[in-house]
N, C-alpha and C. Protein backbone atom coordinates (compact mmCIF):
# COMPACT_ATOMS: atom_id res chain seq x y z
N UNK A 1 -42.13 35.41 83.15
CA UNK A 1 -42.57 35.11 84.50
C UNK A 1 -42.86 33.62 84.62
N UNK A 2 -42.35 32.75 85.41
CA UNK A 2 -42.55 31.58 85.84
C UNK A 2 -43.85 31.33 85.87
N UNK A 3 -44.72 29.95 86.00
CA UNK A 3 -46.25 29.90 86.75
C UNK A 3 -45.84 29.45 88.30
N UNK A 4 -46.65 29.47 88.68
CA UNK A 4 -46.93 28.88 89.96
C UNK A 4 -46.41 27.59 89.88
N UNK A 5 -46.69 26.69 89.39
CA UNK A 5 -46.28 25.13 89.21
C UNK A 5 -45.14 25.24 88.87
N UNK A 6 -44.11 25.85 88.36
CA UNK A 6 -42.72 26.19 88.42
C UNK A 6 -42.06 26.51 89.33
N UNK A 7 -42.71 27.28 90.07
CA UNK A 7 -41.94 28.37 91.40
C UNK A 7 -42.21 27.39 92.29
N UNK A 8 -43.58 26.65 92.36
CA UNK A 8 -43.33 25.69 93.35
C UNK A 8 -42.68 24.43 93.76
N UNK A 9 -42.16 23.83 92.12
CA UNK A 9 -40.97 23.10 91.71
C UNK A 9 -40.03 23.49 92.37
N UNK A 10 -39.40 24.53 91.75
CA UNK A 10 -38.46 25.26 92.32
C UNK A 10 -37.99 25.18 93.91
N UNK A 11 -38.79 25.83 94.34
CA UNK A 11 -38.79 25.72 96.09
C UNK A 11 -38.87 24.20 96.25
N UNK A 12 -39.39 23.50 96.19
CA UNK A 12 -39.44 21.69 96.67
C UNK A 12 -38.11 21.43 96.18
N UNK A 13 -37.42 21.70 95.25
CA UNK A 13 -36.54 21.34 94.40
C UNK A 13 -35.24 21.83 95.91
N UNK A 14 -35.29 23.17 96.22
CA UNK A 14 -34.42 23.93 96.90
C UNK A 14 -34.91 23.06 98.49
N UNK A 15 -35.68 22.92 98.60
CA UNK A 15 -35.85 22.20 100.18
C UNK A 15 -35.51 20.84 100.60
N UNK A 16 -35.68 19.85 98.93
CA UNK A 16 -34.87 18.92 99.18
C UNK A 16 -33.69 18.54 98.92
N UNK A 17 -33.08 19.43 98.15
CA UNK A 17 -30.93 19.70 98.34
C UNK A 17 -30.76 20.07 99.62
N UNK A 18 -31.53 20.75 100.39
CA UNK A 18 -31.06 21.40 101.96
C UNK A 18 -31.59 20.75 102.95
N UNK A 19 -32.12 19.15 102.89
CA UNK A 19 -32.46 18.56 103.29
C UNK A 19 -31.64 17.22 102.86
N UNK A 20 -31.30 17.21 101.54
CA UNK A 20 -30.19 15.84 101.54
C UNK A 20 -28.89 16.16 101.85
N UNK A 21 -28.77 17.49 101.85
CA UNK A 21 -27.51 17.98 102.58
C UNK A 21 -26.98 17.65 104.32
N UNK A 22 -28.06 17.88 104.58
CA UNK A 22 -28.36 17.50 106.12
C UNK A 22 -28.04 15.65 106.26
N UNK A 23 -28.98 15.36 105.53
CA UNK A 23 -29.33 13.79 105.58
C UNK A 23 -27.48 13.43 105.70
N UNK A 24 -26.93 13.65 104.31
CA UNK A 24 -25.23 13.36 104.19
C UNK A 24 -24.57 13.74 104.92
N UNK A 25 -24.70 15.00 105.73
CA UNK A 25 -23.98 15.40 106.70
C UNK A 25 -24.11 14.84 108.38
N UNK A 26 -25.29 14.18 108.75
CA UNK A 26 -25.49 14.23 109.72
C UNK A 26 -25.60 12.24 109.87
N UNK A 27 -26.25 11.80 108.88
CA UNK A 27 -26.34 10.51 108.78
C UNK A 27 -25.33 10.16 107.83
N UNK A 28 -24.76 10.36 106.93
CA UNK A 28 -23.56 9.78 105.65
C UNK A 28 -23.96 8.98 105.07
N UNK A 29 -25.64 9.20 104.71
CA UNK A 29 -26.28 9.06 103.59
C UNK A 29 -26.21 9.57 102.31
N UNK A 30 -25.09 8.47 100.82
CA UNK A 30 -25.37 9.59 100.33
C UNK A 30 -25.97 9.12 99.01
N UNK A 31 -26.28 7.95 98.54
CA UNK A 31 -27.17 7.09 98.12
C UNK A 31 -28.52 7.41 97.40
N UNK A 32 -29.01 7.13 98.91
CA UNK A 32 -30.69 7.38 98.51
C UNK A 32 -30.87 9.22 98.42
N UNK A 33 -30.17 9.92 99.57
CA UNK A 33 -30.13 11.45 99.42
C UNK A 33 -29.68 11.76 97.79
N UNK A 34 -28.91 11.46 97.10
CA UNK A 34 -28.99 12.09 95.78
C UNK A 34 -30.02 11.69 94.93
N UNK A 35 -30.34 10.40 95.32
CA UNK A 35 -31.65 9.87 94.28
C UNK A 35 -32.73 10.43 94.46
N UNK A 36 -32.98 11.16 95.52
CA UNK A 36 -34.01 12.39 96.11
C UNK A 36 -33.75 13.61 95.39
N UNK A 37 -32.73 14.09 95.57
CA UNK A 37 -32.53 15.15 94.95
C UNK A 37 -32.29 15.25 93.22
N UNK A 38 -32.45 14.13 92.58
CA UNK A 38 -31.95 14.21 91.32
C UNK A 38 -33.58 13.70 91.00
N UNK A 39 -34.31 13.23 91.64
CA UNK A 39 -35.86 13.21 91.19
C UNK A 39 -36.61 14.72 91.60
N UNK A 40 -35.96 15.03 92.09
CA UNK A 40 -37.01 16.43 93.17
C UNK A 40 -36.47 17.88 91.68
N UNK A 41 -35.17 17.77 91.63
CA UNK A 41 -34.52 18.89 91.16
C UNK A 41 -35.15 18.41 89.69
N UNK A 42 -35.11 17.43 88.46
CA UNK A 42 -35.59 16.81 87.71
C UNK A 42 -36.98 17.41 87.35
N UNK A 43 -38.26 17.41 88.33
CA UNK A 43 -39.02 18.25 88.03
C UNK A 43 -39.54 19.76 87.51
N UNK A 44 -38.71 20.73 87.87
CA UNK A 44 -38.37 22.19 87.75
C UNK A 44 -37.76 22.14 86.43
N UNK A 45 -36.38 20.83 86.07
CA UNK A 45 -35.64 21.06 84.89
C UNK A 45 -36.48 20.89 83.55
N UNK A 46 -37.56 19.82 83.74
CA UNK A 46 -38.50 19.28 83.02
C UNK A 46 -39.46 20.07 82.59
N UNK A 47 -39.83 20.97 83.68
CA UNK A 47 -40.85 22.01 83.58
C UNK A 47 -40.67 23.31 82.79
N UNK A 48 -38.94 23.85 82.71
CA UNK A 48 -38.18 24.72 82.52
C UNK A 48 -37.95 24.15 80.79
N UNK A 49 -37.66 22.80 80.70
CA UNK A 49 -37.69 22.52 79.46
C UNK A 49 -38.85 22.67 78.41
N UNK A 50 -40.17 22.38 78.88
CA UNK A 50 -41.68 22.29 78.51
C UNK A 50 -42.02 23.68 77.81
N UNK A 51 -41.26 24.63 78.71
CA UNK A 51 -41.45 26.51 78.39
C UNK A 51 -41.00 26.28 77.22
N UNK A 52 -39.98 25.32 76.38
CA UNK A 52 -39.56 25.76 74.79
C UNK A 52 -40.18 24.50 74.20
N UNK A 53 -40.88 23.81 74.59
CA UNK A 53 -41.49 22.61 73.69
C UNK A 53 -41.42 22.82 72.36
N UNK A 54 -41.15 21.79 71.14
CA UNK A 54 -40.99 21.80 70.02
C UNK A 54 -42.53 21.74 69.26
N UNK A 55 -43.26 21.12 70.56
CA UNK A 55 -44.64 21.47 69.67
C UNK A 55 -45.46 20.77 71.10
N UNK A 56 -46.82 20.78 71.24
CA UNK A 56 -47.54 20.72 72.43
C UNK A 56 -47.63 19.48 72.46
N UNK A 57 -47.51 18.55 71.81
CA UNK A 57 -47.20 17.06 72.22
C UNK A 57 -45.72 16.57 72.87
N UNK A 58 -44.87 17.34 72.51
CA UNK A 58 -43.35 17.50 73.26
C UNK A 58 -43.94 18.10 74.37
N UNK A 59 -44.77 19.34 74.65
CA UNK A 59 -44.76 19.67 75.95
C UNK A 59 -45.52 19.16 77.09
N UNK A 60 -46.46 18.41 76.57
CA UNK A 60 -47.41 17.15 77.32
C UNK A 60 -46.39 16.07 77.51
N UNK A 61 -45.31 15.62 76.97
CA UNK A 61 -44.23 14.69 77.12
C UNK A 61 -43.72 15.16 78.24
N UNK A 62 -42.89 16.40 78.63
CA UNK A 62 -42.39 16.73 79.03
C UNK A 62 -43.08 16.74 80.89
N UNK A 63 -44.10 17.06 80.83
CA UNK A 63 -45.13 17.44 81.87
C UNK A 63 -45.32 15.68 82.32
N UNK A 64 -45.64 15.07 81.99
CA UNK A 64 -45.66 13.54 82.06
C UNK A 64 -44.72 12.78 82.61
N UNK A 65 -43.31 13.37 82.44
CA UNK A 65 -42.27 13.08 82.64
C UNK A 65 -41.69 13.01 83.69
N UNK A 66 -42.53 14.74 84.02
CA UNK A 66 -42.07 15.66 85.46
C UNK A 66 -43.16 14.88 86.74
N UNK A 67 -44.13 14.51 86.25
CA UNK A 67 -45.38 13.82 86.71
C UNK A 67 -44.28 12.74 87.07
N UNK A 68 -43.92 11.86 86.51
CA UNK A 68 -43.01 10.74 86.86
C UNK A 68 -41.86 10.71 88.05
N UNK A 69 -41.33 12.07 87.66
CA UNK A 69 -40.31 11.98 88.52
C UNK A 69 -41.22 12.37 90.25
N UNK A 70 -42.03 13.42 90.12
CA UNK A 70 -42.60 13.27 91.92
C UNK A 70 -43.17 12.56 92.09
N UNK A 71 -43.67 11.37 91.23
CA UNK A 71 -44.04 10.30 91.79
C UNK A 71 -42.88 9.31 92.38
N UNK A 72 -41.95 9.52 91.64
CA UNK A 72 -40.53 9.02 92.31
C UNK A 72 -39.94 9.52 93.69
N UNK A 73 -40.17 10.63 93.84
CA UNK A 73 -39.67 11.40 95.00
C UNK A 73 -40.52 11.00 96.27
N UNK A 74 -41.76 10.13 95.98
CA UNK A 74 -42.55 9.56 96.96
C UNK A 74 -42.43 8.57 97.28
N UNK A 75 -41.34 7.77 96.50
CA UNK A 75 -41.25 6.34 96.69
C UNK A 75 -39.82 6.91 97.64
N UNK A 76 -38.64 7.54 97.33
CA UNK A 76 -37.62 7.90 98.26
C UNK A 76 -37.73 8.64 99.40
N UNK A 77 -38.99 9.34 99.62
CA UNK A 77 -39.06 9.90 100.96
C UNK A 77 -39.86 8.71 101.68
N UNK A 78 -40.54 7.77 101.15
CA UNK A 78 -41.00 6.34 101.93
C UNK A 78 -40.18 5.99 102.58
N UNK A 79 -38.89 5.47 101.27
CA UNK A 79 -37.68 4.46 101.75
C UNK A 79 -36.75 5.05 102.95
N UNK A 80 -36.70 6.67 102.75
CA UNK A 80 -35.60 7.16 103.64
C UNK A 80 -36.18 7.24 105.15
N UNK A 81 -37.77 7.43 104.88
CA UNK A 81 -38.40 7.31 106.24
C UNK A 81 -38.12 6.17 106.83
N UNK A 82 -38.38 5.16 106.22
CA UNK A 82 -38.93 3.70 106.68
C UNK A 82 -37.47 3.02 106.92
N UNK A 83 -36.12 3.84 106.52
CA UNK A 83 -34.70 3.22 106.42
C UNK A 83 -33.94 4.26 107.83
N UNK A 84 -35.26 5.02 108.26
CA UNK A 84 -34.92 6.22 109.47
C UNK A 84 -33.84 7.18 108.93
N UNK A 85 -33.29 7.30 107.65
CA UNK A 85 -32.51 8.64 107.25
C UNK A 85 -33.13 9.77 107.01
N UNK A 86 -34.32 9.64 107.95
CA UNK A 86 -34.67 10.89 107.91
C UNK A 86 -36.19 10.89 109.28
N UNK A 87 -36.07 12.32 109.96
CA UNK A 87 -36.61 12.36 111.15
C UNK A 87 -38.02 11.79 111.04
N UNK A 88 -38.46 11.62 111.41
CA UNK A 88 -40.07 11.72 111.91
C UNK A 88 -41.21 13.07 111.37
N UNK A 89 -41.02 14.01 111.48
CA UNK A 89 -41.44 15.47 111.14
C UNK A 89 -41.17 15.48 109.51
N UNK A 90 -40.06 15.41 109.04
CA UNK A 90 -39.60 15.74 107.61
C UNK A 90 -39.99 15.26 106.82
N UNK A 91 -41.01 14.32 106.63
CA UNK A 91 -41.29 13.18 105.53
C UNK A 91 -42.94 13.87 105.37
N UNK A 92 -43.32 14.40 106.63
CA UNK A 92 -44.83 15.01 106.49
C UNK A 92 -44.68 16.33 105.21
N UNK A 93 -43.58 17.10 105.59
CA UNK A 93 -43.71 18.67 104.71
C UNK A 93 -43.40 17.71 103.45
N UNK A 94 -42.17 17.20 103.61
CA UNK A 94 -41.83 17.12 101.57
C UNK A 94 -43.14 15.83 101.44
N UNK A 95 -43.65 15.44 101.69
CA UNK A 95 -44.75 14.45 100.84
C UNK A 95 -46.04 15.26 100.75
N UNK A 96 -46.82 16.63 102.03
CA UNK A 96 -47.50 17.45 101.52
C UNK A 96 -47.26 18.02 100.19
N UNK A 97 -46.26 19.15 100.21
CA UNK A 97 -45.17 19.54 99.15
C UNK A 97 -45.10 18.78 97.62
N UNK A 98 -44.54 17.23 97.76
CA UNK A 98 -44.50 16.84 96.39
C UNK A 98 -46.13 16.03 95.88
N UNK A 99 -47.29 16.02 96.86
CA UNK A 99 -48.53 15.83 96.59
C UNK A 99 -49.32 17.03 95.72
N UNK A 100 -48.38 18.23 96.36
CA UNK A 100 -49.38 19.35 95.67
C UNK A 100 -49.09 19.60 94.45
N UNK A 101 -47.51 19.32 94.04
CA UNK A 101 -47.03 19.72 92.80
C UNK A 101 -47.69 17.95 91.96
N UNK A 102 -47.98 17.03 92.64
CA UNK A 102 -48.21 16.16 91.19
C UNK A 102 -49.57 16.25 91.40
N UNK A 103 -50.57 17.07 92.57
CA UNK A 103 -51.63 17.50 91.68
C UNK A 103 -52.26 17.97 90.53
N UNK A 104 -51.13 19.08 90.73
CA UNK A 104 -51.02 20.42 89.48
C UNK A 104 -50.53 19.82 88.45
N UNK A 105 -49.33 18.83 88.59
CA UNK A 105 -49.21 18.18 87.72
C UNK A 105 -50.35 17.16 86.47
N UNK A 106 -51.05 16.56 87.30
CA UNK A 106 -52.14 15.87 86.99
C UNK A 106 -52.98 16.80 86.06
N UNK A 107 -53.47 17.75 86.96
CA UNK A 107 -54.46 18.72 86.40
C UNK A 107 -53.37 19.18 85.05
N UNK A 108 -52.69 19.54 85.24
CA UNK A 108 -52.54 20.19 83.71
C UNK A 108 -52.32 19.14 82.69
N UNK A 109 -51.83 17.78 83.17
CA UNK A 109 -51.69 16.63 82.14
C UNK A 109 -53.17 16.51 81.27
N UNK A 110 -54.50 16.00 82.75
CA UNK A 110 -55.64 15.90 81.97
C UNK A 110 -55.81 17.12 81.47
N UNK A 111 -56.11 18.34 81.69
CA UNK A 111 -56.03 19.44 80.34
C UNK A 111 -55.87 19.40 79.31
N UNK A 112 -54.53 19.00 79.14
CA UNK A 112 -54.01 19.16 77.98
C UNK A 112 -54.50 17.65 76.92
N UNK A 113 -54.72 16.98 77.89
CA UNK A 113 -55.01 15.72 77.15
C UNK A 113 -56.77 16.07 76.52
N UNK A 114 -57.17 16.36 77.56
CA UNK A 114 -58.76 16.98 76.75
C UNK A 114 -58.92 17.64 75.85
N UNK A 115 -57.93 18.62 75.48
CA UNK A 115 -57.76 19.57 74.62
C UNK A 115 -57.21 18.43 73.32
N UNK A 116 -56.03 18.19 73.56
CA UNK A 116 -55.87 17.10 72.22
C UNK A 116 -56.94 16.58 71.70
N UNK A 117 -57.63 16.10 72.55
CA UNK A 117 -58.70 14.67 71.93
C UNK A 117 -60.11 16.04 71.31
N UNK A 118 -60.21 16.74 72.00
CA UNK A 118 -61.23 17.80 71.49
C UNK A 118 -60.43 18.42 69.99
N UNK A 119 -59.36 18.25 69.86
CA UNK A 119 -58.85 18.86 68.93
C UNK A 119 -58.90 18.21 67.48
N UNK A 120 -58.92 16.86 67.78
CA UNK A 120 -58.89 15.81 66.86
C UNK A 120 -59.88 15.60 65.84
């Protein structure tokens, strides 16, 4: 069974392919739309990778990583806003959306990082 922080990867992951789909189709953006989608989709793959970690410092790597990339996905829904390839309305859901997942993100980073240093 997936967690929550997966499934919700997942879905962000699926909303912004069907959203850079649009972007390319309607504007012939196709640029910054894949660099969205290859940071957005990136997270889920990262997360999906973490499930077989070679050991819990690989999987804190991994989580860190994924942390990286929606922080990336916030710098391209800026640019696509601020470059108008994308409406007015659309930049509110996916930046709610990729705020909540690098919450969760966060939270499980410091976790795991407390746990290390308690472990030591």
């Amino acid at each position: 069974m997936s967690s929550p922080l997966s499934q919700k990867s997942f879905e962000f992951a699926l909303h912004i392919v069907r959203t850079g789909r649009s972007i390319q189709e309607v504007r012939g953006d196709y640029i910054l739309s894949r660099q969205l989608i290859r940071s957005s989709t990136a997270i889920g793959a990262l997360l999906a990778e973490a499930r077989y970690a070679e050991s819990q410092a690989d999987f804190l790597h991994k989580l860190k990583i994924a942390l990286k990339e929606a922080n990336e996905c916030l710098y391209w829904i800026g640019l696509m806003t601020a470059s108008e390839l994308m409406g007015p309305e659309t930049p509110h859901d996916l930046t709610a959306r990729v705020r909540e997942l690098i919450a969760m993100l966060v939270s499980a980073v410091n976790t795991l990082d407390r746990q290390n240093k308690k472990g030591r």
